[in-house]
Protein backbone atom coordinates (compact mmCIF):
# COMPACT_ATOMS: atom_id res chain seq x y z
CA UNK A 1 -10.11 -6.14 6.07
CA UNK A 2 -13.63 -5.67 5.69
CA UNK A 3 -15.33 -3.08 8.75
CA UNK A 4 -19.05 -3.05 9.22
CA UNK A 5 -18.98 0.03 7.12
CA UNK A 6 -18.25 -2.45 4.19
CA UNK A 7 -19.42 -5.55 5.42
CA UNK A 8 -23.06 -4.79 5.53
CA UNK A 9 -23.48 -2.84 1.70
CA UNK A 10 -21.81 -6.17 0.45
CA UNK A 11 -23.55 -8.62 2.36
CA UNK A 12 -27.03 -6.89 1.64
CA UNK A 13 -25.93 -6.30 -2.35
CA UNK A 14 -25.06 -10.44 -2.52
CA UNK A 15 -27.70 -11.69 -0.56
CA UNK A 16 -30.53 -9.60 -3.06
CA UNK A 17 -28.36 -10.60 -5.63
CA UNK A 18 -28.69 -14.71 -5.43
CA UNK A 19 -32.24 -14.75 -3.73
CA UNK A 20 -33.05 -12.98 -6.98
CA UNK A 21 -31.83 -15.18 -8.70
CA UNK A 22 -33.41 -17.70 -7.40
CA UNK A 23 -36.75 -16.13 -7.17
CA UNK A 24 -36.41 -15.34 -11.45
CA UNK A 25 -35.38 -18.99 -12.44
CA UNK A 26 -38.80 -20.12 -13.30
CA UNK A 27 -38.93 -16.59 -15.73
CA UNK A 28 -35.30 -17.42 -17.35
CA UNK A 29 -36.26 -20.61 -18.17
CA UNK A 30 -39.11 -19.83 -20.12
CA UNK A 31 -37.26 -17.13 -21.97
CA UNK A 32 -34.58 -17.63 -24.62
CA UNK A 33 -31.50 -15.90 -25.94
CA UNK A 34 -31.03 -12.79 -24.83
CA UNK A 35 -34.78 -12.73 -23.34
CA UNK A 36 -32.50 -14.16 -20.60
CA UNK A 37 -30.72 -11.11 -19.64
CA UNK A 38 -34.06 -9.36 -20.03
CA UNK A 39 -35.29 -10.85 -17.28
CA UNK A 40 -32.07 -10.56 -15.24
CA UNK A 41 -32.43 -7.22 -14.78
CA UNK A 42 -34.40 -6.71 -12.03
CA UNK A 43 -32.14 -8.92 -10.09
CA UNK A 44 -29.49 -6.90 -11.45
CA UNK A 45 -31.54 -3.29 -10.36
CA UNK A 46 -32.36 -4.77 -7.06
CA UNK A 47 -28.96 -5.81 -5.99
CA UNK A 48 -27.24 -2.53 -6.80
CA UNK A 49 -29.99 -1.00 -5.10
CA UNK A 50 -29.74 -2.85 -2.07
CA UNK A 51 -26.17 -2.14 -1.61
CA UNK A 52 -26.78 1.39 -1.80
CA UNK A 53 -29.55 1.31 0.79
CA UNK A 54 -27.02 -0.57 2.89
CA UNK A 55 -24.80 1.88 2.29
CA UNK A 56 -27.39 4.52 3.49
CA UNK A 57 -27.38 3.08 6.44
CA UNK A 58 -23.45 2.15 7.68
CA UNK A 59 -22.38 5.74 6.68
CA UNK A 60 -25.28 8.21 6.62
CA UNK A 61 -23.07 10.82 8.39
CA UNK A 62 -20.91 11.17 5.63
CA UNK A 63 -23.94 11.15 3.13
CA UNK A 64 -26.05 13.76 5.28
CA UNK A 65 -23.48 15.91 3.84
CA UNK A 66 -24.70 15.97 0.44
CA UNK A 67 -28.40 16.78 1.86
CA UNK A 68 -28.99 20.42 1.13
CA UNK A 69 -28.47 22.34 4.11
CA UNK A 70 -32.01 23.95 3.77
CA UNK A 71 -33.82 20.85 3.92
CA UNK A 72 -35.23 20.20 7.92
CA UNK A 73 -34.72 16.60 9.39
CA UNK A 74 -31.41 16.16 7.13
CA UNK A 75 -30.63 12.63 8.60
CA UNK A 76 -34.10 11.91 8.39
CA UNK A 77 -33.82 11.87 4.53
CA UNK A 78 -30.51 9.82 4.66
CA UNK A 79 -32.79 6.45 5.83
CA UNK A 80 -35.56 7.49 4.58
CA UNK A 81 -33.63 7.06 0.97
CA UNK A 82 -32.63 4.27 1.99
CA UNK A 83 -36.10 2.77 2.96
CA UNK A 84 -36.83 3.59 -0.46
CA UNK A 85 -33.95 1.95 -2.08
CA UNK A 86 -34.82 -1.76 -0.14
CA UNK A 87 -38.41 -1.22 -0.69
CA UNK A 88 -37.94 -1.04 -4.61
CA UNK A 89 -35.64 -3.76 -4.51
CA UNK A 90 -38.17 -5.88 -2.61
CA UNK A 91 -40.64 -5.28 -5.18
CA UNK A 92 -38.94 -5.74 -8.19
CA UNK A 93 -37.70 -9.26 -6.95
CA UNK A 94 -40.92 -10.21 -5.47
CA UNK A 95 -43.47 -8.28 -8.57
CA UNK A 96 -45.31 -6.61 -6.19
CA UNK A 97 -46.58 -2.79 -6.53
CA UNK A 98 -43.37 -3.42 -9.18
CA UNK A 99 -45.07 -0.96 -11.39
CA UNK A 100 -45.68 1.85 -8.10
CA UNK A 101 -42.05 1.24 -7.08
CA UNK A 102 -40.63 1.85 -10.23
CA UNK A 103 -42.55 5.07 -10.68
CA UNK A 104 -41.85 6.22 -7.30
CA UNK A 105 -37.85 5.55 -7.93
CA UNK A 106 -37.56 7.03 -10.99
CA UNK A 107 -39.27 10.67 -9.56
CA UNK A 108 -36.57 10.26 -6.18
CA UNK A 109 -33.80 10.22 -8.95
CA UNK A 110 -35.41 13.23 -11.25
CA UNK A 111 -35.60 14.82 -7.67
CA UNK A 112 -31.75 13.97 -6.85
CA UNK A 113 -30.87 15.50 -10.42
CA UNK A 114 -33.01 18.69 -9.83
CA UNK A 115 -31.97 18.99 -6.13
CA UNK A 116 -28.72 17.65 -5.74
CA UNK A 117 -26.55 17.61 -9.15
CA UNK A 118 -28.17 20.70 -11.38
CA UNK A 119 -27.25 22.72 -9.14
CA UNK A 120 -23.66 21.38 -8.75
CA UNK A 121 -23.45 21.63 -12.51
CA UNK A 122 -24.39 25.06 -12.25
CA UNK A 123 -21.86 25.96 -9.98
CA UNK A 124 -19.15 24.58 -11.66
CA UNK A 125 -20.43 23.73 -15.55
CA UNK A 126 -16.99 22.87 -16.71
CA UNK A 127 -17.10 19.74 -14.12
CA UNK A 128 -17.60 16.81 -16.44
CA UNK A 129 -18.11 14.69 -13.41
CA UNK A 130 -20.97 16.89 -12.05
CA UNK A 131 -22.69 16.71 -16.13
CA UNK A 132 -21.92 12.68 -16.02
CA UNK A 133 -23.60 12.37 -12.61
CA UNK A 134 -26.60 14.36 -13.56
CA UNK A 135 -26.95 12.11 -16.48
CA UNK A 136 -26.26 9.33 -14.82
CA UNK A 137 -29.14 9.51 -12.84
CA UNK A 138 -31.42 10.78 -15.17
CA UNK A 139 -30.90 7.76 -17.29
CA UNK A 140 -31.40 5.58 -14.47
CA UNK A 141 -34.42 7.02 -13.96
CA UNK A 142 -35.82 6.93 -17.30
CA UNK A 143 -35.09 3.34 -16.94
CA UNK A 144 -37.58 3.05 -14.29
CA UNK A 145 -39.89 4.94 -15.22
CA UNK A 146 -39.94 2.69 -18.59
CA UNK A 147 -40.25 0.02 -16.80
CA UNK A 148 -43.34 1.10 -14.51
CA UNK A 149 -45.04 1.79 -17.69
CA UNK A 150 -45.13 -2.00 -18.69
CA UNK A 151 -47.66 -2.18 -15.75
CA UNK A 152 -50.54 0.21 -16.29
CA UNK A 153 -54.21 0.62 -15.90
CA UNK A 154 -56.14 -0.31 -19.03
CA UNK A 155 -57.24 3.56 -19.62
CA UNK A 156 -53.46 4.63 -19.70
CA UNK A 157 -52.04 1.94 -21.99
CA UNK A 158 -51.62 4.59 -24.84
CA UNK A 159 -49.92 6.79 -22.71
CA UNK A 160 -47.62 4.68 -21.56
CA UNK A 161 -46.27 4.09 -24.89
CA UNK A 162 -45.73 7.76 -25.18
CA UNK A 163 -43.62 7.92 -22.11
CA UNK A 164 -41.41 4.82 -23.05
CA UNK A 165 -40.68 6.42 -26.37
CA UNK A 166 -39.88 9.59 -24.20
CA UNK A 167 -37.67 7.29 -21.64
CA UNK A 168 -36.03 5.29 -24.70
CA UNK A 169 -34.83 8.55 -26.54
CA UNK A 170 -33.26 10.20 -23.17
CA UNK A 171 -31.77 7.02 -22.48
CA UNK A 172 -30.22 6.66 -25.75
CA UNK A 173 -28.81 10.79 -25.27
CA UNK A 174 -27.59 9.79 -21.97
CA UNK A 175 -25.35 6.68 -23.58
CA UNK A 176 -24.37 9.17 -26.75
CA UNK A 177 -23.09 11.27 -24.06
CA UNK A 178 -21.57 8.46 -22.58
CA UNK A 179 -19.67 7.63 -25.43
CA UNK A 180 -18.25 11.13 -26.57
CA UNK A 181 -16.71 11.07 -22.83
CA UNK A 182 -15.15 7.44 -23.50
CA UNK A 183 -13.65 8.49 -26.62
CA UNK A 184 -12.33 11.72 -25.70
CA UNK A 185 -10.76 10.17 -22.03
CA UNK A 186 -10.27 6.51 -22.91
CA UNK A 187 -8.10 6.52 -20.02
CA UNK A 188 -10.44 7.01 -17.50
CA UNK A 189 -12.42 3.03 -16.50
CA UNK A 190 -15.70 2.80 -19.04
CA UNK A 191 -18.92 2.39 -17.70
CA UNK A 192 -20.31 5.70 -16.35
CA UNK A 193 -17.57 8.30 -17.12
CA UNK A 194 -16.59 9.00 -13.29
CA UNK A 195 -13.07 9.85 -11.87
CA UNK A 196 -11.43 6.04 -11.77
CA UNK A 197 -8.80 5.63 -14.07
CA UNK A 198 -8.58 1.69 -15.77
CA UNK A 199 -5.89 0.45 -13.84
CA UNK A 200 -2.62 -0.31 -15.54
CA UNK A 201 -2.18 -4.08 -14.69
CA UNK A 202 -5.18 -4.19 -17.67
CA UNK A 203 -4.43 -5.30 -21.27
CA UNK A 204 -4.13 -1.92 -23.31
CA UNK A 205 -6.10 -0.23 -20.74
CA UNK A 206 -7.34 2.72 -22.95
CA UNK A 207 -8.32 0.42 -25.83
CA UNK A 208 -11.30 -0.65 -23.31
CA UNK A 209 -12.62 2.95 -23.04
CA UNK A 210 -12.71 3.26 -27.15
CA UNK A 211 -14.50 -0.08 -27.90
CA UNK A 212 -17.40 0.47 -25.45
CA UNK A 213 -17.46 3.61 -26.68
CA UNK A 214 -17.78 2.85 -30.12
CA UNK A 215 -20.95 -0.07 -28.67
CA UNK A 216 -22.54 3.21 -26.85
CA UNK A 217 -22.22 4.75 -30.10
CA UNK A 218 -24.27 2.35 -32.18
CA UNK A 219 -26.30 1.14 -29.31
CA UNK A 220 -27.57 4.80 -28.68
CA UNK A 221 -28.24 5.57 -32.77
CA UNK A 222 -30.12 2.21 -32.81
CA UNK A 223 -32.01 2.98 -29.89
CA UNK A 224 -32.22 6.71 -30.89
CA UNK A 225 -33.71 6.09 -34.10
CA UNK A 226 -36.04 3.33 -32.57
CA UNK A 227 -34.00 1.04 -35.33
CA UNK A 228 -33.05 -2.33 -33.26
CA UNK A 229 -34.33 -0.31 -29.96
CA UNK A 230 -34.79 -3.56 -27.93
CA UNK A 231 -31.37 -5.39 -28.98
CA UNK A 232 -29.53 -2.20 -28.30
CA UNK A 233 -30.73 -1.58 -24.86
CA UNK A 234 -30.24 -5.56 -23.89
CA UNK A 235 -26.70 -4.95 -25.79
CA UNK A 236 -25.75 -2.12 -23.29
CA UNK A 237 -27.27 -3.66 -20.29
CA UNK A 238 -25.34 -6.92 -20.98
CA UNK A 239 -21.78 -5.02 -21.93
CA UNK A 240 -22.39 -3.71 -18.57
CA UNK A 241 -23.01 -6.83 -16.59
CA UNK A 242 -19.71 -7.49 -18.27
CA UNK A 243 -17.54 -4.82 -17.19
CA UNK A 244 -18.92 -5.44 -13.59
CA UNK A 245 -18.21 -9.18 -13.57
CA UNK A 246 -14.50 -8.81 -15.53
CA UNK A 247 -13.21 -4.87 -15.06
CA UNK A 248 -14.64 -4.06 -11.42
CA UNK A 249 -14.83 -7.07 -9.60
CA UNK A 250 -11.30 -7.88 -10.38
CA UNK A 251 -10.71 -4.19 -9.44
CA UNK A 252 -11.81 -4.88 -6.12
CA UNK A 253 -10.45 -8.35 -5.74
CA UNK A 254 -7.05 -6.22 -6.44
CA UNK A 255 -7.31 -3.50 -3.37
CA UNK A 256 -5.09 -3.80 -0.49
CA UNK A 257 -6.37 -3.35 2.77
CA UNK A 258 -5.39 0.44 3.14
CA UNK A 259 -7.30 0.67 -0.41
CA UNK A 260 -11.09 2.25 -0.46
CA UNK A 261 -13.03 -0.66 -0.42
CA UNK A 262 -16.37 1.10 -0.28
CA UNK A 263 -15.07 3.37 -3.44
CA UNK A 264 -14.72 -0.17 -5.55
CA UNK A 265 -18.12 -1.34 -4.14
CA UNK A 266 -19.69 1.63 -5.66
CA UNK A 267 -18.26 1.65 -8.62
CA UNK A 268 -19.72 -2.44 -8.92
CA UNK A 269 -23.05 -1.38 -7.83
CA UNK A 270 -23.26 1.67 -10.01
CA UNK A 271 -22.01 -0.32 -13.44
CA UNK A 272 -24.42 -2.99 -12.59
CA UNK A 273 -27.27 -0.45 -11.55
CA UNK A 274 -26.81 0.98 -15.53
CA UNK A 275 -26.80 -2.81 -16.60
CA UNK A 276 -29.71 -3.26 -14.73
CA UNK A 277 -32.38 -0.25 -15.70
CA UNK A 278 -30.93 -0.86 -19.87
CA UNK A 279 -32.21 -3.97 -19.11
CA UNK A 280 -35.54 -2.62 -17.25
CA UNK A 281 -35.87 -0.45 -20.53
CA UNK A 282 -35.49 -3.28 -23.02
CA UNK A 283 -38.21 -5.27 -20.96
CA UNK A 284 -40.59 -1.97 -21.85
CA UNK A 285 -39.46 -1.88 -25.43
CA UNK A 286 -40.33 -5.59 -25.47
CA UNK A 287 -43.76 -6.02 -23.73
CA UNK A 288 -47.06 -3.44 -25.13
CA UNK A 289 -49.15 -3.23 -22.23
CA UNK A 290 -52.08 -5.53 -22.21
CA UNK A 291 -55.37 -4.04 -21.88
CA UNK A 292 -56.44 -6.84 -19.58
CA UNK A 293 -53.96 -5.39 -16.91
CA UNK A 294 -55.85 -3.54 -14.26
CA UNK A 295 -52.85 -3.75 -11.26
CA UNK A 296 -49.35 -4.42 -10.90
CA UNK A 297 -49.99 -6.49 -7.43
């Protein structure tokens, strides 16, 4: 059932995922309530990540195709992405260069959005999927760029601030916009608003789409408004964590053989790569950078 095309982005993605865990219990412990997830989410952000740079790998032929064609060494890019992807989820699981890692993956994404999906969404602006994609990635990004900002130099701790409140309002657009999508196709599985429809052997199937549309909703205002920032953005990362563990991993345990298997294992990662930088961004809401930090080493 499963090729080496498969195997290998699911192997990598569970192997990150439980040596992360165990490499954050000592953390967990010492938090409490949802300080928990908190710290989960770089285990969270690393997995997803290292699926995708397995991914990168077992079936960089058919993703050289998205590579604009006027870009030299196209393949090149392909594994050199995915370099990038292991090396950030390395760091975040280890807390080395965490801060430069972060930084670095959140201006590869801005660069996808500028270079890759604006100009789909100019070409065809009535494409919802092209706008959620964009988006998608921009809020991922903002994520980690939140997140680096935890870790500065001394000098820069004011400005840091400035770009987390920057990061935590274009997150919170980026869920509003989520949300308008889930309420106005409630059909379509909720999470980001991409092509799969909730399958039908779900309980009321479109009720799912409305009621994390209506938490997007309040989560965004809250975080928005800066009112509740923190438990909104651990409220979205963990609403994610739960669609991943009880809407798509169910969804894949239901595929047949002739199904897309890789399609289902995206659609995992990608949930649990939003849970995971809403989580990065409520760690950044929650920590002001200390003055006596000098490196993120």
């Amino acid at each position: 059932m499963f090729s080496h095309v498969v195997f290998w982005p699911w192997f990598t993605g569970i192997v990150f995922f439980f040596a992360g865990l165990f490499l954050v219990r000592r953390d967990v412990a010492a938090a409490s309530g949802l300080d928990r997830l908190v710290v989960l989410g770089r285990v969270f952000t690393a997995a997803s990540l290292a699926l995708f740079a397995a991914e990168h790998i077992t079936i960089a032929q058919f993703i050289v195709q998205g590579v604009p064609p006027w870009m030299p060494g196209r393949l090149f890019w392909v594994y050199f992405v995915s370099a990038a992807l292991l090396a950030t989820a390395l760091s975040l699981l280890l807390m080395r260069y965490a801060g430069l890692s972060s930084a670095l993956m959140a201006i590869m994404l801005f660069l996808f959005v500028l270079m890759l999906h604006i100009p789909r969404v100019c070409a065809n602006p009535r494409d919802r999927f092209s706008w959620a994609v964009a988006i998608r990635d921009s809020a991922f990004g903002t994520g980690f760029l939140a997140f680096a900002c935890t870790l500065p130099p001394a000098s820069r701790i004011r400005r840091a601030q400035i770009v987390i409140a920057i990061a935590r309002v274009f997150f919170a657009s980026a869920i509003l916009f989520f949300a308008v999508e889930h309420f106005l196709h409630p059909q379509f599985a909720p999470g980001v608003p991409l092509q799969k429809l909730t399958p039908m052997w779900v309980p009321w199937p479109t009720a799912w789409g409305y009621l994390v549309g209506g938490i997007l909703i309040v989560a965004g205002a809250a975080m928005l408004t800066n009112r509740f920032a923190r438990p909104a953005a651990t409220g979205v990362g963990l609403v994610m964590a739960l669609l991943t563990a009880f809407l798509y991993l169910p969804i894949l345990a239901h595929i047949g053989p002739s199904s897309d298997i890789m399609e289902a294992l995206n659609y995992i990662a990608d949930t649990l790569l939003f849970s995971g930088t809403a989580l990065l961004l409520a760690a950044a809401l929650t920590r002001t950078p200390s003055p006596a930090t000098t490196s993120d080493s």
